[in-house]
N, C-alpha and C. Protein backbone atom coordinates (compact mmCIF):
# COMPACT_ATOMS: atom_id res chain seq x y z
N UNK A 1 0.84 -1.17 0.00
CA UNK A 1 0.00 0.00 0.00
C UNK A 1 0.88 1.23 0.00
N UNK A 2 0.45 2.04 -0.43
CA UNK A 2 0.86 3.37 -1.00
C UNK A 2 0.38 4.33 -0.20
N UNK A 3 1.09 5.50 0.21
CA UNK A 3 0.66 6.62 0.87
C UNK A 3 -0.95 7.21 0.71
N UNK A 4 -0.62 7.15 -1.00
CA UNK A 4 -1.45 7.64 -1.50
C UNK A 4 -2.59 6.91 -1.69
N UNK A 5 -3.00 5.57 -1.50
CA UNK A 5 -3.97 4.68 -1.26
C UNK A 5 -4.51 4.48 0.48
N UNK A 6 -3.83 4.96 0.99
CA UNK A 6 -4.15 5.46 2.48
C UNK A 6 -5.13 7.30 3.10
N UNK A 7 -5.96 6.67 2.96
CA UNK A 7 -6.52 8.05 3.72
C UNK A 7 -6.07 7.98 4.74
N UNK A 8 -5.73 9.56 5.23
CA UNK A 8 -6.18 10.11 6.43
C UNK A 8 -7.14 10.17 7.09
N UNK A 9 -7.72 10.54 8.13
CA UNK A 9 -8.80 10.90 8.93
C UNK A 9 -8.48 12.11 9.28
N UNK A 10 -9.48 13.25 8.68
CA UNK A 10 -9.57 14.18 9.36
C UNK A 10 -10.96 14.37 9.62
N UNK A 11 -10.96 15.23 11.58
CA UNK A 11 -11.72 15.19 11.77
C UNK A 11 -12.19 16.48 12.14
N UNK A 12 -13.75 16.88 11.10
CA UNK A 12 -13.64 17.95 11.30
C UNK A 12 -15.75 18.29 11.48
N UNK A 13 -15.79 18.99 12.40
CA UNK A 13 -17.49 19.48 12.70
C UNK A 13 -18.08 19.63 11.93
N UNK A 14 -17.55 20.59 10.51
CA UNK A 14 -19.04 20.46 9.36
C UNK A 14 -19.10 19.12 8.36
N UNK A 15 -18.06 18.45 8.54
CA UNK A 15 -18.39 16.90 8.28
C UNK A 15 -19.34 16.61 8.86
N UNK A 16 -19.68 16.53 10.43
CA UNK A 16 -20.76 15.64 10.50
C UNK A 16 -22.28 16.67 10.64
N UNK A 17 -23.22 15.50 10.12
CA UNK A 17 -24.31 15.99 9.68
C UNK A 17 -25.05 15.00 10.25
N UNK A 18 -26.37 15.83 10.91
CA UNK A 18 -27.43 15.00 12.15
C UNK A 18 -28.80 14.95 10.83
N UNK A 19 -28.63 14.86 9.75
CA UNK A 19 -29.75 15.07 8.95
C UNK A 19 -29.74 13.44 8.99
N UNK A 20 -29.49 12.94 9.05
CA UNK A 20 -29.57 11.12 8.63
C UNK A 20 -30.12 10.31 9.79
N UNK A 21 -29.61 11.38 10.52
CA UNK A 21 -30.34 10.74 12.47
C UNK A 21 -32.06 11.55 12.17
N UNK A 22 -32.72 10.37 12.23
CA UNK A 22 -34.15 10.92 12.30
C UNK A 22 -35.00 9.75 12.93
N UNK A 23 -36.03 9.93 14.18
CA UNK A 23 -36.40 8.70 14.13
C UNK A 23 -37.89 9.15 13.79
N UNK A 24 -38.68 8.14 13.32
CA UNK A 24 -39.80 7.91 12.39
C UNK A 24 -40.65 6.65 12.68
N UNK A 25 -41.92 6.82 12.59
CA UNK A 25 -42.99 5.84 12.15
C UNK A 25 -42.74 4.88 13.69
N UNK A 26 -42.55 4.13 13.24
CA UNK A 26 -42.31 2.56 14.48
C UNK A 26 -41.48 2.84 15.28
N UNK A 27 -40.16 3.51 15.35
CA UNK A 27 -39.16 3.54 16.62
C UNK A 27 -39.65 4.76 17.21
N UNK A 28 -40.20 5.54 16.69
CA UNK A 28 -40.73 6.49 17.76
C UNK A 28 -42.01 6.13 18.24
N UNK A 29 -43.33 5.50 18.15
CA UNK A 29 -43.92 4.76 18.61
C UNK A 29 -43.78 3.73 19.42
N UNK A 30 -42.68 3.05 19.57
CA UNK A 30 -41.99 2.08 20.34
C UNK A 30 -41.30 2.65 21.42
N UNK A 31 -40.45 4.24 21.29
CA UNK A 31 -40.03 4.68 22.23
C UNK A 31 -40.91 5.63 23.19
N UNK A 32 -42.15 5.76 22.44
CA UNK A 32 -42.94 6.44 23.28
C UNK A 32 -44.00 5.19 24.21
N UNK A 33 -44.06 3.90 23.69
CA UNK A 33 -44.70 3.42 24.35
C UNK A 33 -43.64 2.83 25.55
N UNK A 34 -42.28 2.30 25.17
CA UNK A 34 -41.47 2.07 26.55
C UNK A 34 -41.73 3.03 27.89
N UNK A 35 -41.38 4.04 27.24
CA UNK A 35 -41.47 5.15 28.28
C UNK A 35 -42.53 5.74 28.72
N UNK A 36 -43.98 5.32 28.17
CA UNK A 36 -45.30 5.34 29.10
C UNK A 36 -45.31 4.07 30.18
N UNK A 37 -44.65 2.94 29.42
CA UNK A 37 -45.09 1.49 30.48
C UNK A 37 -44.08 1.99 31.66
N UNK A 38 -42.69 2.32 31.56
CA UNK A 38 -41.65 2.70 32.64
C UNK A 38 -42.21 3.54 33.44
N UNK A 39 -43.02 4.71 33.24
CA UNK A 39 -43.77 5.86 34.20
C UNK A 39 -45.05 5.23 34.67
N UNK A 40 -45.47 4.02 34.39
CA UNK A 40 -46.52 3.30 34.68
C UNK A 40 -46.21 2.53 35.71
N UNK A 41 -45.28 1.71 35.18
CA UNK A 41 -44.44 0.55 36.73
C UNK A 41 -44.01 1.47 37.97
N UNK A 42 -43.38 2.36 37.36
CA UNK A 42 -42.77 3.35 38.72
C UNK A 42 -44.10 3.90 39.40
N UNK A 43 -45.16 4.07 38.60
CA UNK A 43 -46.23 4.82 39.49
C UNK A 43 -47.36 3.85 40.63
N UNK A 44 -47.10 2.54 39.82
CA UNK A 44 -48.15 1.69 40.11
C UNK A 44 -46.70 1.32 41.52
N UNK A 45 -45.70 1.22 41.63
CA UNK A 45 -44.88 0.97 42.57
C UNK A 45 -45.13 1.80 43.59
N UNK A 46 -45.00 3.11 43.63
CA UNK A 46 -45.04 3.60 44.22
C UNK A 46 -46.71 4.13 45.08
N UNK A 47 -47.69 3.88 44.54
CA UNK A 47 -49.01 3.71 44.85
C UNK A 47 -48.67 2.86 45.86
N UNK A 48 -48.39 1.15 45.26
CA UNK A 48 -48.49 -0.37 46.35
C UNK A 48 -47.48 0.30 47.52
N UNK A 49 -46.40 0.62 47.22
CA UNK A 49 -45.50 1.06 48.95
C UNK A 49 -46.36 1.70 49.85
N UNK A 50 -46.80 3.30 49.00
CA UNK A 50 -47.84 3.71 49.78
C UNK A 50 -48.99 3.21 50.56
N UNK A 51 -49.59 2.55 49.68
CA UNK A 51 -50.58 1.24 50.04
C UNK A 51 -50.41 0.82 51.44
N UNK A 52 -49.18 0.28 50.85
CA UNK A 52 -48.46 -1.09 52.30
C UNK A 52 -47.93 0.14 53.62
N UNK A 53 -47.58 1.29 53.67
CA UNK A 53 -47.13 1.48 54.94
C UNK A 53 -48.39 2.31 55.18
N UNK A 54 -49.42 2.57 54.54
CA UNK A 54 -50.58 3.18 55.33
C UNK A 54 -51.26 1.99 56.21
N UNK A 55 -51.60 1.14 55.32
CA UNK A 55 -51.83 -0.58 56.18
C UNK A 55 -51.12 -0.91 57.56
N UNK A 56 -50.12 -1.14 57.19
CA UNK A 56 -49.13 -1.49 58.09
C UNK A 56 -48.98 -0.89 59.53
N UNK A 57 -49.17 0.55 59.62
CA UNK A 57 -49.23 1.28 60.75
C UNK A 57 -50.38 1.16 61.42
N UNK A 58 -51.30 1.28 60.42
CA UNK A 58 -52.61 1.56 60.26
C UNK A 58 -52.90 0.07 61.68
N UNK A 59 -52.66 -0.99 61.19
CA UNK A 59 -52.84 -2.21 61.91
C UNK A 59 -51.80 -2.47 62.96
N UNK A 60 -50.69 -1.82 63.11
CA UNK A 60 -49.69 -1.76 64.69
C UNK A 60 -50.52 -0.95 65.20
N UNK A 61 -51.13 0.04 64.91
CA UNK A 61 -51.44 1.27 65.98
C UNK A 61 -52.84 0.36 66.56
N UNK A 62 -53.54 -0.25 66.27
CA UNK A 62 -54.69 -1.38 66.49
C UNK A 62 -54.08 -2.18 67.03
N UNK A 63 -53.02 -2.85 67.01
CA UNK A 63 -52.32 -4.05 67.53
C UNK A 63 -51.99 -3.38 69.06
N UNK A 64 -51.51 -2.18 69.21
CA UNK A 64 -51.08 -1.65 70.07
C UNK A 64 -52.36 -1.24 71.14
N UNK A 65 -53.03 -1.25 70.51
CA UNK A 65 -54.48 -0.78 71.95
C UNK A 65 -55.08 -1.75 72.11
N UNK A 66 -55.34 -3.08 70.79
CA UNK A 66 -56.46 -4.03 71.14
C UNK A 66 -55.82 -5.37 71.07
N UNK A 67 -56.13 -6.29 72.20
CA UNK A 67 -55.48 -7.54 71.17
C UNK A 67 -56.92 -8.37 71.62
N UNK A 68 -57.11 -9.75 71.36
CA UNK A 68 -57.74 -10.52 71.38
C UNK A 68 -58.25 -11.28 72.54
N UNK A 69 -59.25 -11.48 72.43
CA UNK A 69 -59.87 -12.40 73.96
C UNK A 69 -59.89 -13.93 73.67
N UNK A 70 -59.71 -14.67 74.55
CA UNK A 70 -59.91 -16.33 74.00
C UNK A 70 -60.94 -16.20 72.87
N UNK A 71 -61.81 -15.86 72.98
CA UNK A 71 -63.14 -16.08 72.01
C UNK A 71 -62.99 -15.52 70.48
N UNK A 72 -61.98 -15.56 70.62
CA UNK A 72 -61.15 -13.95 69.44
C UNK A 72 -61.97 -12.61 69.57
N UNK A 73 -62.72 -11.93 70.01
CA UNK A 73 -63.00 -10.50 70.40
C UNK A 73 -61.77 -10.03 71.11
N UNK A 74 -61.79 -8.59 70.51
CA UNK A 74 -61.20 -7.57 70.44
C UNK A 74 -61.64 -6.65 72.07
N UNK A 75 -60.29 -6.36 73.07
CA UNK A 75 -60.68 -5.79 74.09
C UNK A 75 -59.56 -4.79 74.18
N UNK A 76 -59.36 -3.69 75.02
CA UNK A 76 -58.95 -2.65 75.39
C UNK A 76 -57.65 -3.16 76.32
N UNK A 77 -56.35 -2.69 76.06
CA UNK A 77 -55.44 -2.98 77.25
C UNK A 77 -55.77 -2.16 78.17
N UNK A 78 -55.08 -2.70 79.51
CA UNK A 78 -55.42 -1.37 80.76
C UNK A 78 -54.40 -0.55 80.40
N UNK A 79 -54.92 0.87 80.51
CA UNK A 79 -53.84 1.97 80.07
C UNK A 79 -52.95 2.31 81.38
N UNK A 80 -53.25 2.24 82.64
CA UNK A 80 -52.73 2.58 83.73
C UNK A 80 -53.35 2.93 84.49
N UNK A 81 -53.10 3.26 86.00
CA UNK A 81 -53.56 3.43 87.17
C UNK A 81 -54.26 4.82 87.24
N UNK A 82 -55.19 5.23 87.93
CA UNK A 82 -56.03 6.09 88.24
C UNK A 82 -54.96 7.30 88.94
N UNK A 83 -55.08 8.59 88.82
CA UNK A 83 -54.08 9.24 90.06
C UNK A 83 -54.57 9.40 90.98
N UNK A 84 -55.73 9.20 91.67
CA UNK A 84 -56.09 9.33 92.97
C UNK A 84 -55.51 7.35 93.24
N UNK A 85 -55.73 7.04 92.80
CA UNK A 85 -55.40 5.40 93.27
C UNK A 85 -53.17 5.71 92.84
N UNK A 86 -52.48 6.42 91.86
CA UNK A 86 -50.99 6.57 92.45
C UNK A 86 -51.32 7.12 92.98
N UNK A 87 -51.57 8.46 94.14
CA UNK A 87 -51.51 9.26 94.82
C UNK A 87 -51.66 8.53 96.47
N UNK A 88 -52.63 7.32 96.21
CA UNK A 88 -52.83 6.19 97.71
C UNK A 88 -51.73 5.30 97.86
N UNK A 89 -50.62 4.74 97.07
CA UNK A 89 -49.68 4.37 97.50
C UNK A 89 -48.90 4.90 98.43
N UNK A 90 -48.26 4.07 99.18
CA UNK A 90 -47.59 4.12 100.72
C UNK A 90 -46.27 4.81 100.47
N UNK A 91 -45.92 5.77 100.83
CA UNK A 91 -44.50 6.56 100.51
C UNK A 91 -43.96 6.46 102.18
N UNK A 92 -42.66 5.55 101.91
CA UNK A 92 -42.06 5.65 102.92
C UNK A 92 -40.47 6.07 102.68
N UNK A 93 -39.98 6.46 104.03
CA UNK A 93 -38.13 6.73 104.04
C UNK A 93 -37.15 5.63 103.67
N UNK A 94 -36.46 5.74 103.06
CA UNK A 94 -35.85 4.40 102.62
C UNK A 94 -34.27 4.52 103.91
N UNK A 95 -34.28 3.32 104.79
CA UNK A 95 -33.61 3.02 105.34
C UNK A 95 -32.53 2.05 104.78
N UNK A 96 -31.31 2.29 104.98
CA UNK A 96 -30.09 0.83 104.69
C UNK A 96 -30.23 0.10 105.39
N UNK A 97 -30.62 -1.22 105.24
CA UNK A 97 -30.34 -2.38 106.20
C UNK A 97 -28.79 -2.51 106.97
N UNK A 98 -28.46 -3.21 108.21
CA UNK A 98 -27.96 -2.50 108.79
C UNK A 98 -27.13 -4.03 108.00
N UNK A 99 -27.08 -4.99 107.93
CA UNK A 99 -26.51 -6.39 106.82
C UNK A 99 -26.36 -5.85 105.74
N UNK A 100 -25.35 -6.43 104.86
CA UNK A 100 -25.41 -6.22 103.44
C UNK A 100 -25.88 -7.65 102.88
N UNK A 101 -27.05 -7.93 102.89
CA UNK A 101 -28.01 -9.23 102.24
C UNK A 101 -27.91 -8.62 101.09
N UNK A 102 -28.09 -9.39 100.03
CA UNK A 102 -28.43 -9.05 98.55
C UNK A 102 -29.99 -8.92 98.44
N UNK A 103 -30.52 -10.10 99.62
CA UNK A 103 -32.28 -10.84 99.30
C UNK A 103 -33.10 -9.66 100.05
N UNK A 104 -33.79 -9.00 99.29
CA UNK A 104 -34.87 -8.38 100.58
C UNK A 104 -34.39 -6.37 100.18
N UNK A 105 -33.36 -6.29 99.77
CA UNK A 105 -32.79 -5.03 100.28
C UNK A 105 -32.23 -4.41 98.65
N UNK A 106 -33.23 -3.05 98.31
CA UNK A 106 -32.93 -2.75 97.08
C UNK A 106 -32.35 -1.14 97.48
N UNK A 107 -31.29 -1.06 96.71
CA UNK A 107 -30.65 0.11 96.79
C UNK A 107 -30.67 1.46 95.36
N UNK A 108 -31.77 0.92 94.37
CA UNK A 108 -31.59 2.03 93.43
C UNK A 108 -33.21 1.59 92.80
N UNK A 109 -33.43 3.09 92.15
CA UNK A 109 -34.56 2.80 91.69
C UNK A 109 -34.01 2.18 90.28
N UNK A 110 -35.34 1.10 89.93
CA UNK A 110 -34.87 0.55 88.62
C UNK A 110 -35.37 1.31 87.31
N UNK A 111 -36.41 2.48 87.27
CA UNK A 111 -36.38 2.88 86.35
C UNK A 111 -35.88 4.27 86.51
N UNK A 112 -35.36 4.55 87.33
CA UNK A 112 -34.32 6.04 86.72
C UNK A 112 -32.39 5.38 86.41
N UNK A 113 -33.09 4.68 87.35
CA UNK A 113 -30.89 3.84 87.80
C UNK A 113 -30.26 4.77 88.97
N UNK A 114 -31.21 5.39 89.57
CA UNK A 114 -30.73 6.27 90.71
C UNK A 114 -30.37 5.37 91.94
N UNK A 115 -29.32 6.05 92.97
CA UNK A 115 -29.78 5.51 94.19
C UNK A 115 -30.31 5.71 95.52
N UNK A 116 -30.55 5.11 95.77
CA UNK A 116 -31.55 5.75 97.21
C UNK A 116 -30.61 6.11 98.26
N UNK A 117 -31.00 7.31 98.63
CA UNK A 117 -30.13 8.42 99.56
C UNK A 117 -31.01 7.66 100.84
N UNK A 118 -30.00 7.44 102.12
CA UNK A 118 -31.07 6.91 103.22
C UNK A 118 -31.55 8.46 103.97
N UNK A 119 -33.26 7.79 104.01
CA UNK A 119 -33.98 9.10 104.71
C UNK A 119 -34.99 9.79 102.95
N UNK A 120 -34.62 8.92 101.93
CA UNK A 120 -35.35 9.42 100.88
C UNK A 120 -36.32 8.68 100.96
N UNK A 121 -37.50 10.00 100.25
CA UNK A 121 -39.19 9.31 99.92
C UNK A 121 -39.29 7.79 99.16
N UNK A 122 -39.78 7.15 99.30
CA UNK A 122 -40.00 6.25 98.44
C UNK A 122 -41.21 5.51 98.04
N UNK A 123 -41.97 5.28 97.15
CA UNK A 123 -42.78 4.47 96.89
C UNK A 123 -42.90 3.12 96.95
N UNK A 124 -43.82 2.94 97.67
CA UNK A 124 -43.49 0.96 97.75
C UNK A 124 -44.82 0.52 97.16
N UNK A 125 -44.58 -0.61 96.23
CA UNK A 125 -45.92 -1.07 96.09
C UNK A 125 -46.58 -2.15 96.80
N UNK A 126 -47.66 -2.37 96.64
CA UNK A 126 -48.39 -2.93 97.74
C UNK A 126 -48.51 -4.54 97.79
N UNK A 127 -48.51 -4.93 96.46
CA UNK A 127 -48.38 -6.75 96.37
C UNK A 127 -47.17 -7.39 96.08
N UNK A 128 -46.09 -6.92 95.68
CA UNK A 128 -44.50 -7.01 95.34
C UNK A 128 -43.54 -6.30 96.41
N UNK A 129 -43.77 -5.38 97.01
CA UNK A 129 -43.33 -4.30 98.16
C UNK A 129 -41.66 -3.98 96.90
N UNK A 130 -42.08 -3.85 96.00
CA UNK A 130 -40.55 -2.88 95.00
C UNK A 130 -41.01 -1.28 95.63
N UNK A 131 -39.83 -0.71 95.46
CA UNK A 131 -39.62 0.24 95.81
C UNK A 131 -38.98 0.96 94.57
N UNK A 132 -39.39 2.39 94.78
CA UNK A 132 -38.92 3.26 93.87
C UNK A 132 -39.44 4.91 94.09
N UNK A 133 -38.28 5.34 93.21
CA UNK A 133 -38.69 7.12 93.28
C UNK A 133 -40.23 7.63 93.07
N UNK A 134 -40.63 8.42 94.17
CA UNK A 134 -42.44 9.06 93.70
C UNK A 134 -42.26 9.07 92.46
N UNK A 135 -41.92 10.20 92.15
CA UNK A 135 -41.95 10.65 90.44
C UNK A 135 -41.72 9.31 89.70
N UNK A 136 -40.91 8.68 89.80
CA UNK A 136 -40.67 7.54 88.74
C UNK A 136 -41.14 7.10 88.62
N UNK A 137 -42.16 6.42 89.41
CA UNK A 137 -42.91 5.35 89.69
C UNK A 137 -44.37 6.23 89.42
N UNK A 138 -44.82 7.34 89.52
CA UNK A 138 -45.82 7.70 89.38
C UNK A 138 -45.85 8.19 87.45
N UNK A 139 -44.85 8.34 87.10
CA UNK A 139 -44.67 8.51 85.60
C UNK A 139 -45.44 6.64 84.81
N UNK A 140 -44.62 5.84 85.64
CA UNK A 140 -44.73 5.09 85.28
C UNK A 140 -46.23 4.16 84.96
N UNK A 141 -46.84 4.14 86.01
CA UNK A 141 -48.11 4.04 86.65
C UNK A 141 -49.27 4.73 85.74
N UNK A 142 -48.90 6.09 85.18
CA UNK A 142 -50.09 6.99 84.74
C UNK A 142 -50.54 5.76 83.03
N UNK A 143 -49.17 4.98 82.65
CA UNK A 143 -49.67 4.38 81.52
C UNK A 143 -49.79 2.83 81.70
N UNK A 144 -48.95 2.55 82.63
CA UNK A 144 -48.82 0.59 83.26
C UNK A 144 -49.89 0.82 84.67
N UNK A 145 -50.18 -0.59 84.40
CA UNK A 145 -50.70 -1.14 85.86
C UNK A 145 -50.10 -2.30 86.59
N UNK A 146 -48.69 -2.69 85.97
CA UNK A 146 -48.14 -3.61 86.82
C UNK A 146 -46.46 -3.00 87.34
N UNK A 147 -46.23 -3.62 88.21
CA UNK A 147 -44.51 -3.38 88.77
C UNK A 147 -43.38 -3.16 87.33
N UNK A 148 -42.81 -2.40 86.97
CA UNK A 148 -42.01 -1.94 86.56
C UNK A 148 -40.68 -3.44 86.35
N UNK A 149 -40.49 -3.80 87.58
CA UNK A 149 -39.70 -5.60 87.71
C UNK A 149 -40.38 -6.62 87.39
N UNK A 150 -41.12 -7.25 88.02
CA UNK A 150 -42.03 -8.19 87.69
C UNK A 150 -43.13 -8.39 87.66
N UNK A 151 -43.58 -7.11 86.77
CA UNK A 151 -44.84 -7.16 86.33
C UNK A 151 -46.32 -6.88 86.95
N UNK A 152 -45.72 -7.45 88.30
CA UNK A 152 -47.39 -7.98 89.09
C UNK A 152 -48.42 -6.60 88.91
N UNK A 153 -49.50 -7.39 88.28
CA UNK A 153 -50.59 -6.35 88.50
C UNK A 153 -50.90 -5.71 89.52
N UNK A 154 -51.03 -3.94 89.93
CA UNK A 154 -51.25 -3.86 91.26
C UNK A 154 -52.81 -3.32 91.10
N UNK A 155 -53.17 -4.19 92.44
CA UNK A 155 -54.57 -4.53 92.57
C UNK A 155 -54.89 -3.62 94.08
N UNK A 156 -55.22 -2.12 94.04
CA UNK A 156 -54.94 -1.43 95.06
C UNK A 156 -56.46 -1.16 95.28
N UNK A 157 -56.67 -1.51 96.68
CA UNK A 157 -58.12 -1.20 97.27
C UNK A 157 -58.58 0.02 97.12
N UNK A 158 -59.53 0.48 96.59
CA UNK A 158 -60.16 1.80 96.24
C UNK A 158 -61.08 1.78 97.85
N UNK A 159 -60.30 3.27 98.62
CA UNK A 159 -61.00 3.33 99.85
C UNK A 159 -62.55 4.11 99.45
N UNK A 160 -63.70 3.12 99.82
CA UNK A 160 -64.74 3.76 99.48
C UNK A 160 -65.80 3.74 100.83
């Protein structure tokens, strides 16, 4: 081969020409229907998510107030104690045992993690005898009706 049987490449802007790029008839019909079904899937997607977390809450926030009776009916949890019924719990001084027993003898409230100063108020409950801070225990109480530790329902005589 010969120099002169060799082109060059030159490359130059009014060489190229967008007149030959045209789309027509079927590929633009084809590209307009891709791109309706693509804004279709994304919309119909995004509808079902919506869907699913309006549901979803929708039925925890129900799960959360009602659950089921043997019979399967639907009943009310107890929301918590009355404040004239916290306000009748026994507030006494919290003394140190004069032993260091582990059994019998609590030294911090369990829901602040505080500890009991001897000669501080304390709340005792009445079927478990746990002990704990007024305030803590009365925070606690306004939404539970059992011990904060183990649970026990407190079942406090309404003086009538």
């Amino acid at each position: 081969m010969t120099t002169q049987d060799s082109q060059t490449f030159h490359w130059r802007y009014d060489e190229l020409d967008d007149k030959n790029f045209q789309i027509r008839g079927r590929t633009l019909f084809f590209i307009i229907v891709l791109f309706s079904v693509v804004i279709l899937i994304t919309l119909i997607f995004l509808y079902a998510r919506w869907i699913w977390r309006f549901s979803s809450s929708a039925s925890a926030a129900v799960a959360d107030t009602t659950t089921l009776s043997p019979q399967g009916q639907p009943f009310s949890r107890p929301q918590g104690l009355d404040s004239a019924v916290i306000d009748s719990l026994p507030i006494t001084l919290h003394h140190r045992p004069s032993t260091s027993s582990a059994t019998g003898s609590e030294s911090e409230c369990c829901i602040c993690l505080g500890v009991f100063e001897e000669g501080e108020k304390v709340k005792v409950l009445p079927n478990c005898f746990h002990a704990y801070h007024c305030e803590c225990v009365d925070k606690w109480l306004t939404t539970h009706s059992s011990c904060p530790i183990c649970r026990a329902a407190l079942l406090v005589d309404s003086p009538v």
